[in-house]
PDB file of N, CA and C in Angstrom:
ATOM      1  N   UNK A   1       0.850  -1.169   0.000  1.00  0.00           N
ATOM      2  CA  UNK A   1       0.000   0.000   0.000  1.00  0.00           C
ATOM      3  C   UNK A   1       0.895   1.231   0.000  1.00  0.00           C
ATOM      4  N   UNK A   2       0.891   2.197  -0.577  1.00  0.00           N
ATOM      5  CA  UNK A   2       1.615   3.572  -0.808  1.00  0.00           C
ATOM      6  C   UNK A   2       1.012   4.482  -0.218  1.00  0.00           C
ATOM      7  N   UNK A   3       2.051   5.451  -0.251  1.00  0.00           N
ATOM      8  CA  UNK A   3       1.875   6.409   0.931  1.00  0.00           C
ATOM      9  C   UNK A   3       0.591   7.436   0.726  1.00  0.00           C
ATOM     10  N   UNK A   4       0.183   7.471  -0.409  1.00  0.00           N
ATOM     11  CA  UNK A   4      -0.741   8.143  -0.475  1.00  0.00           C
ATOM     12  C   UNK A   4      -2.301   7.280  -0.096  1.00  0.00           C
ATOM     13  N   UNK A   5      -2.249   6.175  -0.046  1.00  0.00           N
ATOM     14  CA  UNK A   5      -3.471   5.592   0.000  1.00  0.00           C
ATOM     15  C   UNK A   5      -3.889   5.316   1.332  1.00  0.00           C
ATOM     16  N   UNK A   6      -2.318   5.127   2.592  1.00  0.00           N
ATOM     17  CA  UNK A   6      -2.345   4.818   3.891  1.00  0.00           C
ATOM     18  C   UNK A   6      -3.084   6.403   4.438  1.00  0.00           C
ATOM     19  N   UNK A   7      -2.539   7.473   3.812  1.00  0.00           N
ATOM     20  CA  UNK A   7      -3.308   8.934   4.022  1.00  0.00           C
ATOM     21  C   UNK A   7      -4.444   9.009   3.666  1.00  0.00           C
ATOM     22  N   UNK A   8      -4.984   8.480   3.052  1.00  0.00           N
ATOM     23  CA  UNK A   8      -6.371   7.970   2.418  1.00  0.00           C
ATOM     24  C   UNK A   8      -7.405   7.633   3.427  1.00  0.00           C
ATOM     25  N   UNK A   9      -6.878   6.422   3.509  1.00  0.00           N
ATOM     26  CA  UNK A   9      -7.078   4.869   4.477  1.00  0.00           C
ATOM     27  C   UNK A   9      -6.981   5.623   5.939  1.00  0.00           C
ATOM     28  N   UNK A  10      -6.193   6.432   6.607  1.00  0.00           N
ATOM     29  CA  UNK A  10      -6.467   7.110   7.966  1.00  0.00           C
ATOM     30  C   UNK A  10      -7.508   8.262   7.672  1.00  0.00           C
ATOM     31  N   UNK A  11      -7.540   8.995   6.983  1.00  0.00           N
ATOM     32  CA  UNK A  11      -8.680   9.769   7.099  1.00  0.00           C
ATOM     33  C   UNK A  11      -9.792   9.180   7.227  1.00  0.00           C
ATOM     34  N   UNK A  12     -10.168   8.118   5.828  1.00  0.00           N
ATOM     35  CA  UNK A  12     -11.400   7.674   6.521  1.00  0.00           C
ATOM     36  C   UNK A  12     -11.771   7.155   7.343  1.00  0.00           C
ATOM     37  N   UNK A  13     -10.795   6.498   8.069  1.00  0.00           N
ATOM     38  CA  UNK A  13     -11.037   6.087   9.184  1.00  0.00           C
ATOM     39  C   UNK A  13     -11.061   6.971  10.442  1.00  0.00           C
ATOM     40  N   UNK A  14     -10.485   8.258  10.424  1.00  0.00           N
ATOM     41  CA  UNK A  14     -10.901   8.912  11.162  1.00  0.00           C
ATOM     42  C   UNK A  14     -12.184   9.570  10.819  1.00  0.00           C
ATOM     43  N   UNK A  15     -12.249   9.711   9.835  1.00  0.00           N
ATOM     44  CA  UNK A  15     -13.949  10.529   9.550  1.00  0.00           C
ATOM     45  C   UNK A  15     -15.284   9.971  10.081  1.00  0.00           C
ATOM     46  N   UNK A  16     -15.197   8.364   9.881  1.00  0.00           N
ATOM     47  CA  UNK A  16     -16.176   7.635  10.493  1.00  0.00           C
ATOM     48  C   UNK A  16     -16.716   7.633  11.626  1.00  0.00           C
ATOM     49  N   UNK A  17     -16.119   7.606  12.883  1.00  0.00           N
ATOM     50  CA  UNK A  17     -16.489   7.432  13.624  1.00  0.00           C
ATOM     51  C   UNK A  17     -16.865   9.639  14.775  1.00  0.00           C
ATOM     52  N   UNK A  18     -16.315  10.207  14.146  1.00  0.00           N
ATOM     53  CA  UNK A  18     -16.726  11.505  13.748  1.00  0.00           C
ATOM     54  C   UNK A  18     -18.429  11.809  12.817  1.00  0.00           C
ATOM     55  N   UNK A  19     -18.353  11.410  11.814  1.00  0.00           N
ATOM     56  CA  UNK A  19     -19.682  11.469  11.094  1.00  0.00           C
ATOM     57  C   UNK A  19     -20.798  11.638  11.654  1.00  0.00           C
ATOM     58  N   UNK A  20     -21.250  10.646  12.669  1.00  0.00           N
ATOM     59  CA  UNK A  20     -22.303  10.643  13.665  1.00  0.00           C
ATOM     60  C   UNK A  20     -22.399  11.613  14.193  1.00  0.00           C
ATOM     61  N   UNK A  21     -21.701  12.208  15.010  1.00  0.00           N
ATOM     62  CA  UNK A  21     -21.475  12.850  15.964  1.00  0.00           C
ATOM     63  C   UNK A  21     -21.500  14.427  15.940  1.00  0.00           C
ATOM     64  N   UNK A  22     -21.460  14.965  14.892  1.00  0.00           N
ATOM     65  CA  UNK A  22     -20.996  16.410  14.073  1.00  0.00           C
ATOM     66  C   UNK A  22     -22.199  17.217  14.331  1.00  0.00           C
ATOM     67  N   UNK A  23     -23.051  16.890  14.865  1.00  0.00           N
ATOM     68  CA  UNK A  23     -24.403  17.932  15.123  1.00  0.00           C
ATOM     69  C   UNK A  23     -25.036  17.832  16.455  1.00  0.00           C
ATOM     70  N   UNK A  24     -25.115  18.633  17.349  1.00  0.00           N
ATOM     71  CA  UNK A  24     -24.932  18.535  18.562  1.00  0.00           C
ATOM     72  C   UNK A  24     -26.625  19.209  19.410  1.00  0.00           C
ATOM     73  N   UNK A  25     -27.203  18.898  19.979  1.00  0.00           N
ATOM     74  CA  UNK A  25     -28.436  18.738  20.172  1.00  0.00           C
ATOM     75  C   UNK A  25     -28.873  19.984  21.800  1.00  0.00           C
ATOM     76  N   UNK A  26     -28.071  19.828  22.820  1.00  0.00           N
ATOM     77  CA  UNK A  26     -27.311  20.632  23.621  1.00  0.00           C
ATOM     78  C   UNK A  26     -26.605  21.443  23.960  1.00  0.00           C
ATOM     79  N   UNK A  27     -26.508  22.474  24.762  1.00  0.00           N
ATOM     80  CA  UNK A  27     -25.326  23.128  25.052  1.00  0.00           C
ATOM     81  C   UNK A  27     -23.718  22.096  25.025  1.00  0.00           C
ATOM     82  N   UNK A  28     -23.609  21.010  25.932  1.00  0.00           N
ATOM     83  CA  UNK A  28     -22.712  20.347  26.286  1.00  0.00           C
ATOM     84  C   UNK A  28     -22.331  19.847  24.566  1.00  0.00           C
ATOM     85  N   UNK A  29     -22.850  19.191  24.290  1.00  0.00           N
ATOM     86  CA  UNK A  29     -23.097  18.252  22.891  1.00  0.00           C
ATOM     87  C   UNK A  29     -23.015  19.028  21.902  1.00  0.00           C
ATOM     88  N   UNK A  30     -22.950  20.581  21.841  1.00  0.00           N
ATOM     89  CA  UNK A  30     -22.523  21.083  20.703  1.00  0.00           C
ATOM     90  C   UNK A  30     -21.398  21.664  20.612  1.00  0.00           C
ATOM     91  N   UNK A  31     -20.356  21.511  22.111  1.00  0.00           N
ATOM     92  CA  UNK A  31     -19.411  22.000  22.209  1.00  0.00           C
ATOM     93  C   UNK A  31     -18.202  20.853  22.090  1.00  0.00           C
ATOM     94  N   UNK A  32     -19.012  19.480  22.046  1.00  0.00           N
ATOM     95  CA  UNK A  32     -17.964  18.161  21.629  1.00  0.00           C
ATOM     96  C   UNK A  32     -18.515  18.241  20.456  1.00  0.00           C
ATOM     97  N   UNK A  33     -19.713  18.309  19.511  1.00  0.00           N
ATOM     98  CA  UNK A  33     -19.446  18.248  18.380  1.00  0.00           C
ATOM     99  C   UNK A  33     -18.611  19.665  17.622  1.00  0.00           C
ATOM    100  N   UNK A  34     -18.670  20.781  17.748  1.00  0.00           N
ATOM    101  CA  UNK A  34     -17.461  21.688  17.139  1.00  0.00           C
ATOM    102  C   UNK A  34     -16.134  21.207  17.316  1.00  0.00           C
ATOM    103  N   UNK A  35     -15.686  19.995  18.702  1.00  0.00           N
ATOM    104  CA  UNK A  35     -14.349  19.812  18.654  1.00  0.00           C
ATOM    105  C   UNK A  35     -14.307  19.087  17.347  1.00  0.00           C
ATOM    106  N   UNK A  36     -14.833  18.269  17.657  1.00  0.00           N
ATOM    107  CA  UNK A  36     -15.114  16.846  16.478  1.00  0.00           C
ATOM    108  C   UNK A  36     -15.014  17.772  14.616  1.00  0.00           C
ATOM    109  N   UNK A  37     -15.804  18.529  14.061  1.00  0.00           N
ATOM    110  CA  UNK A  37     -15.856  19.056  13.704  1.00  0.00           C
ATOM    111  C   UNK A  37     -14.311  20.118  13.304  1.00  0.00           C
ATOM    112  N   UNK A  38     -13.594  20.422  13.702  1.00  0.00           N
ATOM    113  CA  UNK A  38     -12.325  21.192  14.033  1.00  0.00           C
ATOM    114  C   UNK A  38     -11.885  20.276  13.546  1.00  0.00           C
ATOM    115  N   UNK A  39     -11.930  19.207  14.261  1.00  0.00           N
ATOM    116  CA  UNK A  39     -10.585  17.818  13.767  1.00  0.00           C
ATOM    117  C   UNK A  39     -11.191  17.306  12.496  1.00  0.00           C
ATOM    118  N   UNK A  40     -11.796  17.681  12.041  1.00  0.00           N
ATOM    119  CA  UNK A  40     -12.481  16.879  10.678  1.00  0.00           C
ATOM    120  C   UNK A  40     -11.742  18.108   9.781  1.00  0.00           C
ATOM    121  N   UNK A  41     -11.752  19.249  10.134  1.00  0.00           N
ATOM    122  CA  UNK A  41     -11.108  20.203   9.171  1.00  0.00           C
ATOM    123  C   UNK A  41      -9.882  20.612   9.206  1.00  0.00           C
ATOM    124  N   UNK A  42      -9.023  20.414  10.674  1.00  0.00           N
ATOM    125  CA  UNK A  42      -7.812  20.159  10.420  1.00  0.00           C
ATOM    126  C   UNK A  42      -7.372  18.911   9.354  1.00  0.00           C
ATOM    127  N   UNK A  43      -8.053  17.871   9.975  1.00  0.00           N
ATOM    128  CA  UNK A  43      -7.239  16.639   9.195  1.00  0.00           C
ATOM    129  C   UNK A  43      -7.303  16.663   7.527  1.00  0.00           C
ATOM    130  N   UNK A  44      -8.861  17.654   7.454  1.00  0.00           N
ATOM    131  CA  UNK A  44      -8.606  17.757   5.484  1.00  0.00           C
ATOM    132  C   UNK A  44      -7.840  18.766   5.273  1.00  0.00           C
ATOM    133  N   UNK A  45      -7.300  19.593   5.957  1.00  0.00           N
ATOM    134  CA  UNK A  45      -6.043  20.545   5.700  1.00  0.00           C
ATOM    135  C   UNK A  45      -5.040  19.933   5.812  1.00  0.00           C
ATOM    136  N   UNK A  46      -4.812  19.074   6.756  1.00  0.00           N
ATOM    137  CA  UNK A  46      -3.480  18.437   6.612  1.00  0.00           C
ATOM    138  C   UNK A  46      -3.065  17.858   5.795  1.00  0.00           C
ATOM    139  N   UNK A  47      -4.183  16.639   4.794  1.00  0.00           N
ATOM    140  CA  UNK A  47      -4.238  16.047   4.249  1.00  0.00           C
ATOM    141  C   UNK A  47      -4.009  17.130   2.674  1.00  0.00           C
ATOM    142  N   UNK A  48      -5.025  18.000   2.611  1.00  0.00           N
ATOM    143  CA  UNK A  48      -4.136  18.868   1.747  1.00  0.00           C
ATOM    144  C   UNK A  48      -3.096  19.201   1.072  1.00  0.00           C
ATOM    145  N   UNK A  49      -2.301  19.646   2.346  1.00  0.00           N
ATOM    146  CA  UNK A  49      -0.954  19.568   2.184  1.00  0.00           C
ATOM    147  C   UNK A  49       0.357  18.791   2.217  1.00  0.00           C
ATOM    148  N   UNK A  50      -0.152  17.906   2.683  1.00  0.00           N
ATOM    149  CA  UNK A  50       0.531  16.302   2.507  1.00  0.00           C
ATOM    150  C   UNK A  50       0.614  16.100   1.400  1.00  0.00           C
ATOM    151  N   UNK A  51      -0.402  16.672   0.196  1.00  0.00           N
ATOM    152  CA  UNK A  51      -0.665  16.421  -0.950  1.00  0.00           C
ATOM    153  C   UNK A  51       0.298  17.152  -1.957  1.00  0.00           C
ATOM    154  N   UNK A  52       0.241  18.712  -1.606  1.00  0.00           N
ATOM    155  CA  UNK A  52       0.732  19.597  -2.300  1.00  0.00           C
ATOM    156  C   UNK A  52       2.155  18.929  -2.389  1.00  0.00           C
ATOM    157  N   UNK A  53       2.598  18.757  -0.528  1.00  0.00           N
ATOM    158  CA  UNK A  53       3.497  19.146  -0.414  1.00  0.00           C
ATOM    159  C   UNK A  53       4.652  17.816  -1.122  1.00  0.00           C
ATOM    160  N   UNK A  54       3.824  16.832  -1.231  1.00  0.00           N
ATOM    161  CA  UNK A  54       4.468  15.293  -1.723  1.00  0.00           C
ATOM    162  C   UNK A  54       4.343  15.442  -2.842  1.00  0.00           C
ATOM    163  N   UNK A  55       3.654  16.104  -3.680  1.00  0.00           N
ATOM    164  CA  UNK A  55       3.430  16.090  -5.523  1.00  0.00           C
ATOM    165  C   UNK A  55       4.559  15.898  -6.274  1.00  0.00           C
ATOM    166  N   UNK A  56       5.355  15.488  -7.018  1.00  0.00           N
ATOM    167  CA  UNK A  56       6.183  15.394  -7.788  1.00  0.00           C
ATOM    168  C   UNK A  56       5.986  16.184  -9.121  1.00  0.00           C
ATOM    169  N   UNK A  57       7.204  16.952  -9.433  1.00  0.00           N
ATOM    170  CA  UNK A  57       7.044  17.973  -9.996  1.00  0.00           C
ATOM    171  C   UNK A  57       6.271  17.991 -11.312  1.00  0.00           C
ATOM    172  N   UNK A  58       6.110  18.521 -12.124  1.00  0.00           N
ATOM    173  CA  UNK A  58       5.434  18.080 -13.522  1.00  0.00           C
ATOM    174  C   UNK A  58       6.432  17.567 -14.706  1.00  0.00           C
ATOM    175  N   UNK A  59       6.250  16.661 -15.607  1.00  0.00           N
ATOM    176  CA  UNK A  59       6.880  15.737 -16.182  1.00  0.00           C
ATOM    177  C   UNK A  59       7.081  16.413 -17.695  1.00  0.00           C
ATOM    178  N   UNK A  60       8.343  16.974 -17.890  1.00  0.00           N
ATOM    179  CA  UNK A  60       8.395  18.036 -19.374  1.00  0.00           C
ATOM    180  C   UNK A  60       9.454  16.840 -20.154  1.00  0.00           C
ATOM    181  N   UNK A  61       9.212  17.536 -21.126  1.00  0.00           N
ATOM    182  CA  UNK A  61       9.664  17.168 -22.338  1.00  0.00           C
ATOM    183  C   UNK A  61       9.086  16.023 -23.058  1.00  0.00           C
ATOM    184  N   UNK A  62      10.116  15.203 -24.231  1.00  0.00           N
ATOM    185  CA  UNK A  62       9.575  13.785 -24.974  1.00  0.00           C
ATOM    186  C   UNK A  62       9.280  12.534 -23.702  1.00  0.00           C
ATOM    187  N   UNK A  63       8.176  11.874 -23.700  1.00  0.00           N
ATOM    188  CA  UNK A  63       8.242  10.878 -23.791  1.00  0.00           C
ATOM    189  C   UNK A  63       7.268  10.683 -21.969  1.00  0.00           C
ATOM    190  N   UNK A  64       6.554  12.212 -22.202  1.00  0.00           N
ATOM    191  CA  UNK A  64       5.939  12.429 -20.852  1.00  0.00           C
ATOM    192  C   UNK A  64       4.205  12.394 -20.990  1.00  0.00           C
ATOM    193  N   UNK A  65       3.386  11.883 -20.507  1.00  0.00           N
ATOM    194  CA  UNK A  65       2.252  11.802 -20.853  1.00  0.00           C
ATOM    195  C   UNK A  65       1.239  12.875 -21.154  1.00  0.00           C
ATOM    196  N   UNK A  66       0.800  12.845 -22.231  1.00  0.00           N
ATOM    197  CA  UNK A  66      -0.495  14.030 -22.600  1.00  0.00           C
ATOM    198  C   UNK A  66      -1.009  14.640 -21.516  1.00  0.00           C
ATOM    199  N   UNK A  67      -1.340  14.153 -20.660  1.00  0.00           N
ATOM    200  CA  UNK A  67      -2.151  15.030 -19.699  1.00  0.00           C
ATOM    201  C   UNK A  67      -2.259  13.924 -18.375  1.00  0.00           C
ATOM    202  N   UNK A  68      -2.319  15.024 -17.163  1.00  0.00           N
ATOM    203  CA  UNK A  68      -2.399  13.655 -15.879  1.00  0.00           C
ATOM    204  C   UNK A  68      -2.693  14.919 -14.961  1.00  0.00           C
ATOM    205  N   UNK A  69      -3.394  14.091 -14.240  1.00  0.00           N
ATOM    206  CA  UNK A  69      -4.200  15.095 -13.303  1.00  0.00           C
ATOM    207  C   UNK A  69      -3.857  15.705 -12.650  1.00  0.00           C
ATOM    208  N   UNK A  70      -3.861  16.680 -12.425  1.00  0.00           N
ATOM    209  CA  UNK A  70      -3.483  17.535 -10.478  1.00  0.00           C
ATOM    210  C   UNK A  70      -4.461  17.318  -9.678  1.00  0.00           C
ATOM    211  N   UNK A  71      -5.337  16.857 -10.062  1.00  0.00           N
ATOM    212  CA  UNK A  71      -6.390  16.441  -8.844  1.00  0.00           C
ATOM    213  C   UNK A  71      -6.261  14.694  -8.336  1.00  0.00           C
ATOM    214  N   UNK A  72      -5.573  14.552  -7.192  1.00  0.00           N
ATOM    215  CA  UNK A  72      -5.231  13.005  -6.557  1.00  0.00           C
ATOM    216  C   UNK A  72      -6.543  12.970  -5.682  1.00  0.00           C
ATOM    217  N   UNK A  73      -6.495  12.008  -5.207  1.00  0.00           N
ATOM    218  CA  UNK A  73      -7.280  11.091  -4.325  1.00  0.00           C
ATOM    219  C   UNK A  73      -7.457  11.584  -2.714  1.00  0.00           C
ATOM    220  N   UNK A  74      -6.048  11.919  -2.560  1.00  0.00           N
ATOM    221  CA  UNK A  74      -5.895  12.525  -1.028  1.00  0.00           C
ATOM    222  C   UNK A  74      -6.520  13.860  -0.884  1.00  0.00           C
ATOM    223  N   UNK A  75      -6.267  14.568  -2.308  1.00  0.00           N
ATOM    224  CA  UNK A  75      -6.596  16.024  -2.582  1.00  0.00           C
ATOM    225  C   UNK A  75      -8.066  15.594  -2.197  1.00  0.00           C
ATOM    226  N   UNK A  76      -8.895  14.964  -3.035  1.00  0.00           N
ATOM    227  CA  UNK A  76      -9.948  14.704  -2.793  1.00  0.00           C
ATOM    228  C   UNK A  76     -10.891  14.575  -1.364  1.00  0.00           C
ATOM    229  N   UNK A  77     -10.147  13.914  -0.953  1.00  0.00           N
ATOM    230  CA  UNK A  77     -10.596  13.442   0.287  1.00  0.00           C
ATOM    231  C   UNK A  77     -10.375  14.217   1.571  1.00  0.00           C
ATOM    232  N   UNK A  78      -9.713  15.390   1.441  1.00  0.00           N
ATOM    233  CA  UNK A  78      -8.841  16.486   1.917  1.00  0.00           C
ATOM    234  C   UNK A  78      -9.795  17.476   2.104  1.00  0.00           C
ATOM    235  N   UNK A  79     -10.409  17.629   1.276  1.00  0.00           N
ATOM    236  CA  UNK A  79     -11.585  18.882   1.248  1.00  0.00           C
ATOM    237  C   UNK A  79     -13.039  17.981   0.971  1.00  0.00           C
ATOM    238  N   UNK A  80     -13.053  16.577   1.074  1.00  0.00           N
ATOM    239  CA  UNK A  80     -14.214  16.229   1.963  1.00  0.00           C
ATOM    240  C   UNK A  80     -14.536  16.461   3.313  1.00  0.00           C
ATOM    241  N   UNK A  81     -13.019  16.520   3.491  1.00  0.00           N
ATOM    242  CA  UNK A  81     -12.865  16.401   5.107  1.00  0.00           C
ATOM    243  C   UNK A  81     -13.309  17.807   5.938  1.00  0.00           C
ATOM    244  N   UNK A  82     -12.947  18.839   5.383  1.00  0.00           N
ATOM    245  CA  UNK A  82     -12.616  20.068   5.479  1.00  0.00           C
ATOM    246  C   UNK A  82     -13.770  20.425   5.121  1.00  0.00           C
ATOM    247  N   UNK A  83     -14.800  19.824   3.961  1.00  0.00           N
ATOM    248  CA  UNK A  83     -15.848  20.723   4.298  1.00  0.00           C
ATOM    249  C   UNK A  83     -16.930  20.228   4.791  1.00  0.00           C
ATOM    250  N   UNK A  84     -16.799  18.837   5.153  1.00  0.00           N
ATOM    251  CA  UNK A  84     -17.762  18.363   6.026  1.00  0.00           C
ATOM    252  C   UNK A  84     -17.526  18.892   7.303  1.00  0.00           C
ATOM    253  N   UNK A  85     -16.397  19.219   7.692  1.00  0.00           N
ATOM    254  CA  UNK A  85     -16.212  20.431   8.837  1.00  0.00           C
ATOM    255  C   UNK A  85     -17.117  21.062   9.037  1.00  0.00           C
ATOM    256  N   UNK A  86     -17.061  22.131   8.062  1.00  0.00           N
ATOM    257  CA  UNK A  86     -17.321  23.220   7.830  1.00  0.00           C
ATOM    258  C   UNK A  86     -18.775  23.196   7.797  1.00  0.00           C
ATOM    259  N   UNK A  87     -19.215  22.410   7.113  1.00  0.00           N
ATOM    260  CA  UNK A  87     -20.787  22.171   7.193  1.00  0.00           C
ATOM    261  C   UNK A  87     -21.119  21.688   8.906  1.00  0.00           C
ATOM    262  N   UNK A  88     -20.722  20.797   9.285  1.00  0.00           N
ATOM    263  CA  UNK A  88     -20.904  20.522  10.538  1.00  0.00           C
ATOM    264  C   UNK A  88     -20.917  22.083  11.235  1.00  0.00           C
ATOM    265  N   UNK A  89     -20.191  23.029  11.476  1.00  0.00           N
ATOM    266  CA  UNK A  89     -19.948  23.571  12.767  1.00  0.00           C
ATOM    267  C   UNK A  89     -21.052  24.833  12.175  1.00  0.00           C
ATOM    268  N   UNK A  90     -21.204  25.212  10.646  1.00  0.00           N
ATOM    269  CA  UNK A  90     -22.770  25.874  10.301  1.00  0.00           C
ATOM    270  C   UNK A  90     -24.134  25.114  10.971  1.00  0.00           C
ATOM    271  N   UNK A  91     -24.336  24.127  10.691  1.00  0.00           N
ATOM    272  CA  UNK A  91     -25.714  23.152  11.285  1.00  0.00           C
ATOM    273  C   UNK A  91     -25.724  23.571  12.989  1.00  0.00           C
ATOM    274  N   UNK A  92     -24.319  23.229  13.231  1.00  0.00           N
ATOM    275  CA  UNK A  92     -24.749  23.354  14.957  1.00  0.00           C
ATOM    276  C   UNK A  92     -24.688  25.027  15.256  1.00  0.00           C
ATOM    277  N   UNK A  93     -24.393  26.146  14.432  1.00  0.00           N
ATOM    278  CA  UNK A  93     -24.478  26.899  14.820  1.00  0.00           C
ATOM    279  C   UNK A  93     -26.265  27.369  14.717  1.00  0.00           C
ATOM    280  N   UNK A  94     -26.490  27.167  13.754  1.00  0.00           N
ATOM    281  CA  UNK A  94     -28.025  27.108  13.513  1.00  0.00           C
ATOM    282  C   UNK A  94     -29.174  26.535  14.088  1.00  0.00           C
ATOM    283  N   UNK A  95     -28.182  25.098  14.529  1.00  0.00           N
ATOM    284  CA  UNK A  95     -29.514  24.313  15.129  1.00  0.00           C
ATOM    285  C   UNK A  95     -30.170  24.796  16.764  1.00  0.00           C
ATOM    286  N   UNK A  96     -31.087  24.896  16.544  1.00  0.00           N
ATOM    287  CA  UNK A  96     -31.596  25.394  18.498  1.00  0.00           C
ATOM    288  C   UNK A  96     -31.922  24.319  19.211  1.00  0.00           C
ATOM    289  N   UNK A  97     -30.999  25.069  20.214  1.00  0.00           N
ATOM    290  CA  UNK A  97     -30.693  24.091  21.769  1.00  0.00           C
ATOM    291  C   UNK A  97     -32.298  23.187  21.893  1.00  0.00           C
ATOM    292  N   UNK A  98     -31.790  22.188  22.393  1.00  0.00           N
ATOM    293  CA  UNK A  98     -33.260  21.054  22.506  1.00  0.00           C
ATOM    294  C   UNK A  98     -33.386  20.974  24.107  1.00  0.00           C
ATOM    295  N   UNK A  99     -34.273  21.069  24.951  1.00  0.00           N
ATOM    296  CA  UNK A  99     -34.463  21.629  26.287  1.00  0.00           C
ATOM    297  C   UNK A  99     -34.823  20.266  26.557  1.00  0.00           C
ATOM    298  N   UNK A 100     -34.025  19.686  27.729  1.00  0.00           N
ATOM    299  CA  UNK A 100     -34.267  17.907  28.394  1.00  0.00           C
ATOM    300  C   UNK A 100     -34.269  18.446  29.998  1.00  0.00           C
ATOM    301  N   UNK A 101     -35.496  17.767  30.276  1.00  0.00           N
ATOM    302  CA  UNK A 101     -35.774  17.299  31.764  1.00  0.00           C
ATOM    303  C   UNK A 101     -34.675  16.466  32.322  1.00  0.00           C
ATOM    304  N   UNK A 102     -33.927  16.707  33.396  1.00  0.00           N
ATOM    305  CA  UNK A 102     -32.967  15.896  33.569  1.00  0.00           C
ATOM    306  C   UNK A 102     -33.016  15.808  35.840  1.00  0.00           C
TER     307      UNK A 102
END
């Protein structure tokens, strides 16, 4: 497995068990889901730049392929991450507190 796919392969696995959790119903519960949330958008920034920063330069002259993407997999998954963030910590800013008998 290569290094880009193990960066892959940990994000989603960190995203998962995050997913659930990203919308917060409570005072208490919306202040663990913004953490949750934070770490979902650090890790697609990180992942980002893991990306940029590992790219191998572009391939000139004879005998280099027509065209090849700048958009990878990690990139991809990088700003899933980041904006499922981002969506998360809008929802809980929006959503109103749910009042429990306790």
């Amino acid at each position: 497995m290569g290094k880009p796919r193990t960066f892959a392969l940990v994000a989603l696995l960190a995203c998962l068990p995050l997913a659930t959790g990203c919308f917060g119903y409570n005072r208490s519960a919306k202040r663990w889901a913004y953490a949750g949330d934070t770490v979902l958008i650090l890790g697609g920034g990180g992942l980002i730049a893991s990306d940029v920063l590992a790219s191998e330069p572009p391939c000139e002259g004879m005998g280099c392929p027509s065209f090849e993407s700048p958009i990878t997999g990690m990139l991809v998954a990088g700003v899933v991450l980041a904006t499922a963030g981002l969506i998360g910590i809008l929802l809980n800013a929006t959503r109103p507190e749910v009042k429990t008998s306790r």
